[in-house]
C-alpha atoms as a PDB file:
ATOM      1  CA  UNK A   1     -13.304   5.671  12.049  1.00  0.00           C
ATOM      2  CA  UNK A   2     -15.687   3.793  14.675  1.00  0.00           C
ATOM      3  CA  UNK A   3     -14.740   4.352  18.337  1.00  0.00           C
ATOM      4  CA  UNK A   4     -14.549   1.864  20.550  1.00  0.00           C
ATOM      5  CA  UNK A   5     -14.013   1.739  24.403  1.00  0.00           C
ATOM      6  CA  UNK A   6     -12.394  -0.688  26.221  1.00  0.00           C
ATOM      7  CA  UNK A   7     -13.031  -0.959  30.030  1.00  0.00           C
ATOM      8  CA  UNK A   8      -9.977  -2.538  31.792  1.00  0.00           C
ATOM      9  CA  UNK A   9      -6.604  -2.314  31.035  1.00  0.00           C
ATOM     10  CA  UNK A  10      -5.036  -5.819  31.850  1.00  0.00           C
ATOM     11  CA  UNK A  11      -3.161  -7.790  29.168  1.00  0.00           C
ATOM     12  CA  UNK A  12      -6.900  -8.763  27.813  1.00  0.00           C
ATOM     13  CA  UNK A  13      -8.129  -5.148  27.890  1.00  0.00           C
ATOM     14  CA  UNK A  14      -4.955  -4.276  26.213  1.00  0.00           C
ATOM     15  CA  UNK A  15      -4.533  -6.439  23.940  1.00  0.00           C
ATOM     16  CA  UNK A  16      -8.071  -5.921  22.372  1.00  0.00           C
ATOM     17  CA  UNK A  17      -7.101  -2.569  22.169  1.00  0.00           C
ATOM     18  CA  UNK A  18      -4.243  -3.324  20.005  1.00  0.00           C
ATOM     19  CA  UNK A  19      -5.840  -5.633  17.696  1.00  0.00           C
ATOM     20  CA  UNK A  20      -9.134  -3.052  17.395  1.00  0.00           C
ATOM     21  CA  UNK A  21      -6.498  -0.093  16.411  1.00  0.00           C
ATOM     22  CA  UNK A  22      -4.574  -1.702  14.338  1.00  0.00           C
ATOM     23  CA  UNK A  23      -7.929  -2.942  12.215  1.00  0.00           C
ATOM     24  CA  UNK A  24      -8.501   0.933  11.911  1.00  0.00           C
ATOM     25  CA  UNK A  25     -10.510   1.984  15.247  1.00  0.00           C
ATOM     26  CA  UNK A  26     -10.281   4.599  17.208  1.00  0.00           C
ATOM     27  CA  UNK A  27      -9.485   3.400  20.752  1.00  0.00           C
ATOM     28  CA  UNK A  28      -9.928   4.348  24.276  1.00  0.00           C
ATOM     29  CA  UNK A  29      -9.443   2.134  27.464  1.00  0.00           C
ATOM     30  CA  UNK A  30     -10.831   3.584  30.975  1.00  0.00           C
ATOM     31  CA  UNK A  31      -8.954   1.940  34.019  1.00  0.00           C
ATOM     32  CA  UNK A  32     -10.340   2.266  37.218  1.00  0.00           C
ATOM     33  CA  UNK A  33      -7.384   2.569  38.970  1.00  0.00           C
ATOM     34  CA  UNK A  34      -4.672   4.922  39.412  1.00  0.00           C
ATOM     35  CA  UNK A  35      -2.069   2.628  37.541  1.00  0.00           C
ATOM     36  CA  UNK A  36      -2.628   0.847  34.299  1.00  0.00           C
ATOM     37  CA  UNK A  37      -2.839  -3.332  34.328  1.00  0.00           C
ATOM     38  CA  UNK A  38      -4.929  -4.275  36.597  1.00  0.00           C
ATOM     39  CA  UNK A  39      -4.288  -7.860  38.336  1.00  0.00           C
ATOM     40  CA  UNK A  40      -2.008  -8.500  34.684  1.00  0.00           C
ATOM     41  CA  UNK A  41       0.740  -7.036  36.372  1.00  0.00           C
ATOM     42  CA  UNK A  42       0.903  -8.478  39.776  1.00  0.00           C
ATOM     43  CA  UNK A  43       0.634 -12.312  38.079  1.00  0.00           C
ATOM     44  CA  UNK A  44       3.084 -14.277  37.278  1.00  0.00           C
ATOM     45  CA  UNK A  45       2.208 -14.489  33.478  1.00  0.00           C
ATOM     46  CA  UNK A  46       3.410 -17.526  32.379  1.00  0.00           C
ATOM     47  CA  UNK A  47       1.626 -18.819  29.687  1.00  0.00           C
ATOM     48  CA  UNK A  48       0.689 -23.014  28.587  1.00  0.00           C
ATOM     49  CA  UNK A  49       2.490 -22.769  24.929  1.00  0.00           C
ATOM     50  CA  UNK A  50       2.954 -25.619  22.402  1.00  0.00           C
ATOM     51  CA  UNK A  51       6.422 -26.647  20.227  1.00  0.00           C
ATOM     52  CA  UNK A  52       7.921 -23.078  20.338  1.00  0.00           C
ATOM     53  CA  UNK A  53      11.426 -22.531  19.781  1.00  0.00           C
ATOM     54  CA  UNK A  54      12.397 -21.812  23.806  1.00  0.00           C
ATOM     55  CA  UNK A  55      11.667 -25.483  24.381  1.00  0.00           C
ATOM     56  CA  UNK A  56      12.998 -26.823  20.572  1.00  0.00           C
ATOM     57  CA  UNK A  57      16.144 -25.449  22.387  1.00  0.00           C
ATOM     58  CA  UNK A  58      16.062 -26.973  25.661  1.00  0.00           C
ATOM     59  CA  UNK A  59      15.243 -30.318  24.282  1.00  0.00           C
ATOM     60  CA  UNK A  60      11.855 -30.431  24.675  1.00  0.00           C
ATOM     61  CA  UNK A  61       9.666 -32.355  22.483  1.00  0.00           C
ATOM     62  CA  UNK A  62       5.908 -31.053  22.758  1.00  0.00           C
ATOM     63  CA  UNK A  63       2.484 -31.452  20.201  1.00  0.00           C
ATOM     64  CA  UNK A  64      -0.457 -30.381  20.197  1.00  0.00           C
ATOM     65  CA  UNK A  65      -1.725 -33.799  20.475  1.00  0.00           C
ATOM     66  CA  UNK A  66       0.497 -34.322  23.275  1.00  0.00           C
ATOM     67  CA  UNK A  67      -0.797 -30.937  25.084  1.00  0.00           C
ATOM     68  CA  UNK A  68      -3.912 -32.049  24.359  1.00  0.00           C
ATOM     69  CA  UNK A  69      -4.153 -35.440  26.115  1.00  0.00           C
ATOM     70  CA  UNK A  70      -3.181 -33.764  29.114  1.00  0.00           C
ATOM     71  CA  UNK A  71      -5.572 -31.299  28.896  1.00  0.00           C
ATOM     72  CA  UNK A  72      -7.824 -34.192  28.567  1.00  0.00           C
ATOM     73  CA  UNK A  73      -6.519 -35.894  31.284  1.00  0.00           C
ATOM     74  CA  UNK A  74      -6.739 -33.261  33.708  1.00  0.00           C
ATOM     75  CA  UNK A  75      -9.992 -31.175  32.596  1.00  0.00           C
ATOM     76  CA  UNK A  76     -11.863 -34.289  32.412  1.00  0.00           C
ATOM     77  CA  UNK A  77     -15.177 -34.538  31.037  1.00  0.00           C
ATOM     78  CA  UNK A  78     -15.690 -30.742  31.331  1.00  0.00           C
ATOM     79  CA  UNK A  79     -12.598 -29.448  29.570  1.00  0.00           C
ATOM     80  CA  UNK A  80     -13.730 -28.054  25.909  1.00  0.00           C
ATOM     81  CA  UNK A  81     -11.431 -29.723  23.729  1.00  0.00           C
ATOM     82  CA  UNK A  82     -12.315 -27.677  20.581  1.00  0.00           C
ATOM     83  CA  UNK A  83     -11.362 -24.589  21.890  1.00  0.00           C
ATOM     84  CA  UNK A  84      -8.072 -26.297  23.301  1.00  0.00           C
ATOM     85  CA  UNK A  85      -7.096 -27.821  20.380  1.00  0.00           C
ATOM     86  CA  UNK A  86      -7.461 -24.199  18.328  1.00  0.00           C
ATOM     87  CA  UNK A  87      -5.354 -22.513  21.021  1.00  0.00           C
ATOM     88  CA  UNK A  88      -2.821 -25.025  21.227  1.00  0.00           C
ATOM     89  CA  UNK A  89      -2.638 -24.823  17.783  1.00  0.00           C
ATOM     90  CA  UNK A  90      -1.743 -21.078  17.632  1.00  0.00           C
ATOM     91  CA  UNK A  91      -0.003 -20.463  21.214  1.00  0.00           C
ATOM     92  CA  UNK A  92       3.582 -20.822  19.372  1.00  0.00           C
ATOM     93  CA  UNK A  93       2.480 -17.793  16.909  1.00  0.00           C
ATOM     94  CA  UNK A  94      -0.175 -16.246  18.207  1.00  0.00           C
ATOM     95  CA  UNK A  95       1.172 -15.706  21.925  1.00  0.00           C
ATOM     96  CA  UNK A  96       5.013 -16.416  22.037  1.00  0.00           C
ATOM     97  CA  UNK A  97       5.883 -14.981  18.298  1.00  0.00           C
ATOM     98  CA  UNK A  98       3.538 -11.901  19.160  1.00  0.00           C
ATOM     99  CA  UNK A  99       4.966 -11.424  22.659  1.00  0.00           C
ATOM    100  CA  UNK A 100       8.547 -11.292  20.969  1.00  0.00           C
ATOM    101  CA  UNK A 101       7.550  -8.839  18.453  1.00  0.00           C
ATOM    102  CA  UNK A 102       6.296  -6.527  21.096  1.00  0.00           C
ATOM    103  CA  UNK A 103       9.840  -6.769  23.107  1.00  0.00           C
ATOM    104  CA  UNK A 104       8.814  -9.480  25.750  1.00  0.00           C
ATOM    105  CA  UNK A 105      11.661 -11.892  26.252  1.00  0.00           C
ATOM    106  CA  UNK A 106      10.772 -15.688  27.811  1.00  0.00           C
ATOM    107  CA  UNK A 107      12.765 -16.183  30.632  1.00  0.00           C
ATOM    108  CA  UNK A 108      12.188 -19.740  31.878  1.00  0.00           C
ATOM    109  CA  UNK A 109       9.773 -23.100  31.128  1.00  0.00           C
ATOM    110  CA  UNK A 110       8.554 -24.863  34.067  1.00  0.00           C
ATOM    111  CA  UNK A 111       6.642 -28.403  34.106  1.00  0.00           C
ATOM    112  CA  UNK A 112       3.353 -27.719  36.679  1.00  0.00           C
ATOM    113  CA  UNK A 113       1.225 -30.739  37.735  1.00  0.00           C
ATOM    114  CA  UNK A 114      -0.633 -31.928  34.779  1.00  0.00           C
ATOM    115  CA  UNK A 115       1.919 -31.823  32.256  1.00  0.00           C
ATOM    116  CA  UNK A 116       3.775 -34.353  30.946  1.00  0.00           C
ATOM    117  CA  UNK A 117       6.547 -31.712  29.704  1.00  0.00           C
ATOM    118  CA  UNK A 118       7.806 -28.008  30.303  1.00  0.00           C
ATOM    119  CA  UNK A 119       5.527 -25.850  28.767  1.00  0.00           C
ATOM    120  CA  UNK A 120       4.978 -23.288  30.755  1.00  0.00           C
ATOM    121  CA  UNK A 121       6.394 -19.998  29.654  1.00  0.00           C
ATOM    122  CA  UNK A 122       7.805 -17.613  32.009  1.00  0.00           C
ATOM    123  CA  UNK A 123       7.888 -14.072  30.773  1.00  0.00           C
ATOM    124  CA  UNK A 124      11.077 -11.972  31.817  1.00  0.00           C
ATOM    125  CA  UNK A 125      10.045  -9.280  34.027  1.00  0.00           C
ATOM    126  CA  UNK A 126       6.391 -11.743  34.490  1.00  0.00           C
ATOM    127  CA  UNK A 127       3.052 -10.236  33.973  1.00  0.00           C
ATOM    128  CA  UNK A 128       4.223  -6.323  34.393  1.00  0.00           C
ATOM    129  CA  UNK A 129       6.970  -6.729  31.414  1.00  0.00           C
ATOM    130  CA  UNK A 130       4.138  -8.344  29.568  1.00  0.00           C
ATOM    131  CA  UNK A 131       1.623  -4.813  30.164  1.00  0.00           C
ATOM    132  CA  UNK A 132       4.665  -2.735  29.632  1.00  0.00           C
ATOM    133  CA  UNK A 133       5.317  -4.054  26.018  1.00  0.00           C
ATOM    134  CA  UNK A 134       1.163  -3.852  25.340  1.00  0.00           C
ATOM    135  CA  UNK A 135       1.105  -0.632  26.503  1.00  0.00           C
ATOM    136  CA  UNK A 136       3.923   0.586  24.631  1.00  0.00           C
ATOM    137  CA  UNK A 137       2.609  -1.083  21.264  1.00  0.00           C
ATOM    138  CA  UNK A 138      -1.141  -0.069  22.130  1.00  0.00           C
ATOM    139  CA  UNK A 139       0.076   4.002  22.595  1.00  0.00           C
ATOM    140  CA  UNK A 140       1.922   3.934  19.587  1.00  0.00           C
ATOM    141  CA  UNK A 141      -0.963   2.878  17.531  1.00  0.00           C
ATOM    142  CA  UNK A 142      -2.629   5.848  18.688  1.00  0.00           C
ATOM    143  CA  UNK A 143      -4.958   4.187  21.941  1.00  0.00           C
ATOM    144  CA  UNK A 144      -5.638   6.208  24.553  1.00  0.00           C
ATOM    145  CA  UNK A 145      -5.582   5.083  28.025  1.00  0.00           C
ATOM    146  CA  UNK A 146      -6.730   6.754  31.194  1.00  0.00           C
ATOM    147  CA  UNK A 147      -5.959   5.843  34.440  1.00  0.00           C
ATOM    148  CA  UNK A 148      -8.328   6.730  37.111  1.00  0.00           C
ATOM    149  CA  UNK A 149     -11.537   6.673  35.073  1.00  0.00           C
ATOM    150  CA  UNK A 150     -13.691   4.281  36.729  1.00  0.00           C
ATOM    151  CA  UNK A 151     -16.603   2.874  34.462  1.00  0.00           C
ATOM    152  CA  UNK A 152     -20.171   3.175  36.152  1.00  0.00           C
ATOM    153  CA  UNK A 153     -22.811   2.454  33.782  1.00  0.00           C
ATOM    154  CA  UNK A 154     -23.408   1.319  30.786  1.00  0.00           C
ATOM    155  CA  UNK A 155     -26.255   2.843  28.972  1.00  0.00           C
ATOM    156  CA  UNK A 156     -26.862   1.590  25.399  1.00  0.00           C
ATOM    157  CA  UNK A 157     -28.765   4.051  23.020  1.00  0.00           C
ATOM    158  CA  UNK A 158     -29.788   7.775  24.314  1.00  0.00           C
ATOM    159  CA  UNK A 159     -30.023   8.467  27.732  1.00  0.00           C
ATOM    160  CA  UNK A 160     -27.953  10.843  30.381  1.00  0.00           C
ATOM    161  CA  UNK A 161     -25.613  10.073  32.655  1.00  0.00           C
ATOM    162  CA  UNK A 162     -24.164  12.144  35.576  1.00  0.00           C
ATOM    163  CA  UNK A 163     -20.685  12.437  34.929  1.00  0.00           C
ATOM    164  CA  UNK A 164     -18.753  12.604  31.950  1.00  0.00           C
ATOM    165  CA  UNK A 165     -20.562  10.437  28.537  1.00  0.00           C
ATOM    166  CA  UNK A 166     -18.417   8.704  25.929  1.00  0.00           C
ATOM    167  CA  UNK A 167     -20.078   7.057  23.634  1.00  0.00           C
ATOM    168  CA  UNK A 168     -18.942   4.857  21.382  1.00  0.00           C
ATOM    169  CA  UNK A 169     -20.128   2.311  18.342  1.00  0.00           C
ATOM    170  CA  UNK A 170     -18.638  -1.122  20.856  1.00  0.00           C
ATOM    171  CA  UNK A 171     -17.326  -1.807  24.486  1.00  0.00           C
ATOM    172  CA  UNK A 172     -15.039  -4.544  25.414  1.00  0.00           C
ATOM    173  CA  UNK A 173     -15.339  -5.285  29.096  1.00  0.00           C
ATOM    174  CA  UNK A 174     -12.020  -6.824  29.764  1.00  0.00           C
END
């Protein structure tokens, strides 16, 4: 089993984590600070998702193509429509569906500027329901995750360090 390390324990530190332990790696995440989530848990974590079934049941009609003009529309010539298009794609199963199977509930849909329908998804409980549910998922697949262990160097290959040393076969700065 390779070990990796993941610095930063937000919903992106997190939930590389998960997907790195459940591919058969052994996982630890260092957090800097005292309490695990970083800014994840202080945001609002609503999240731009495409035809899923919270707004099939309010009414609202959404595509891809339809997501994807606006995104268009308001990233302009610098918004990278390739990667949009994949996401927008996936967001139904790869970020509501997922967020469901951990335990995260969707709580609301609100229309921002830009959009030309609801598709913003409110998480119940916003970003720190979102780290709870990764954090219980990530612990049960056998991640460890320590608070208070600030990161200060990265040293690839041999060399000391003054502190503790963990090495590992990957880092994902998150």
């Amino acid at each position: 089993m390779r070990k990796l390390v993941v610095i930063g324990s937000g919903v992106a530190g997190l939930a590389a984590a998960i997907e790195a332990a459940t591919a058969g790696a052994d996982v630890l995440v260092l957090e800097g600070a005292a309490d695990i989530g970083g800014a994840s848990v202080m945001s609002g974590a609503a999240c731009c998702l495409v035809d899923t079934p919270l707004q099939r049941s309010l009414g609202v009609a959404d595509s891809v193509e339809l997501a994807l003009a606006d995104w268009a529309r308001v990233g302009g010539p610098t918004a990278d429509l390739d990667w949009a298009r994949r996401y927008l794609a996936d967001s139904a199963r790869d970020v509501y569906a997922w967020c469901e199977e951990l335990g995260v509930s969707w709580a609301a849909l609100d229309q921002p500027e830009g959009n030309s329908v609801a598709r913003w998804h409110v998480p119940a409980g916003w970003g720190r329901a979102i780290v709870e549910a990764l954090e219980k998922r990530a612990r049960s697949l056998g991640v460890a995750i320590r608070p208070s262990a600030p990161v200060r160097a990265l040293e690839p290959g041999a060399g000391g360090l003054d502190g503790e040393r963990i090495e590992a076969a990957a880092v994902v700065v998150a």
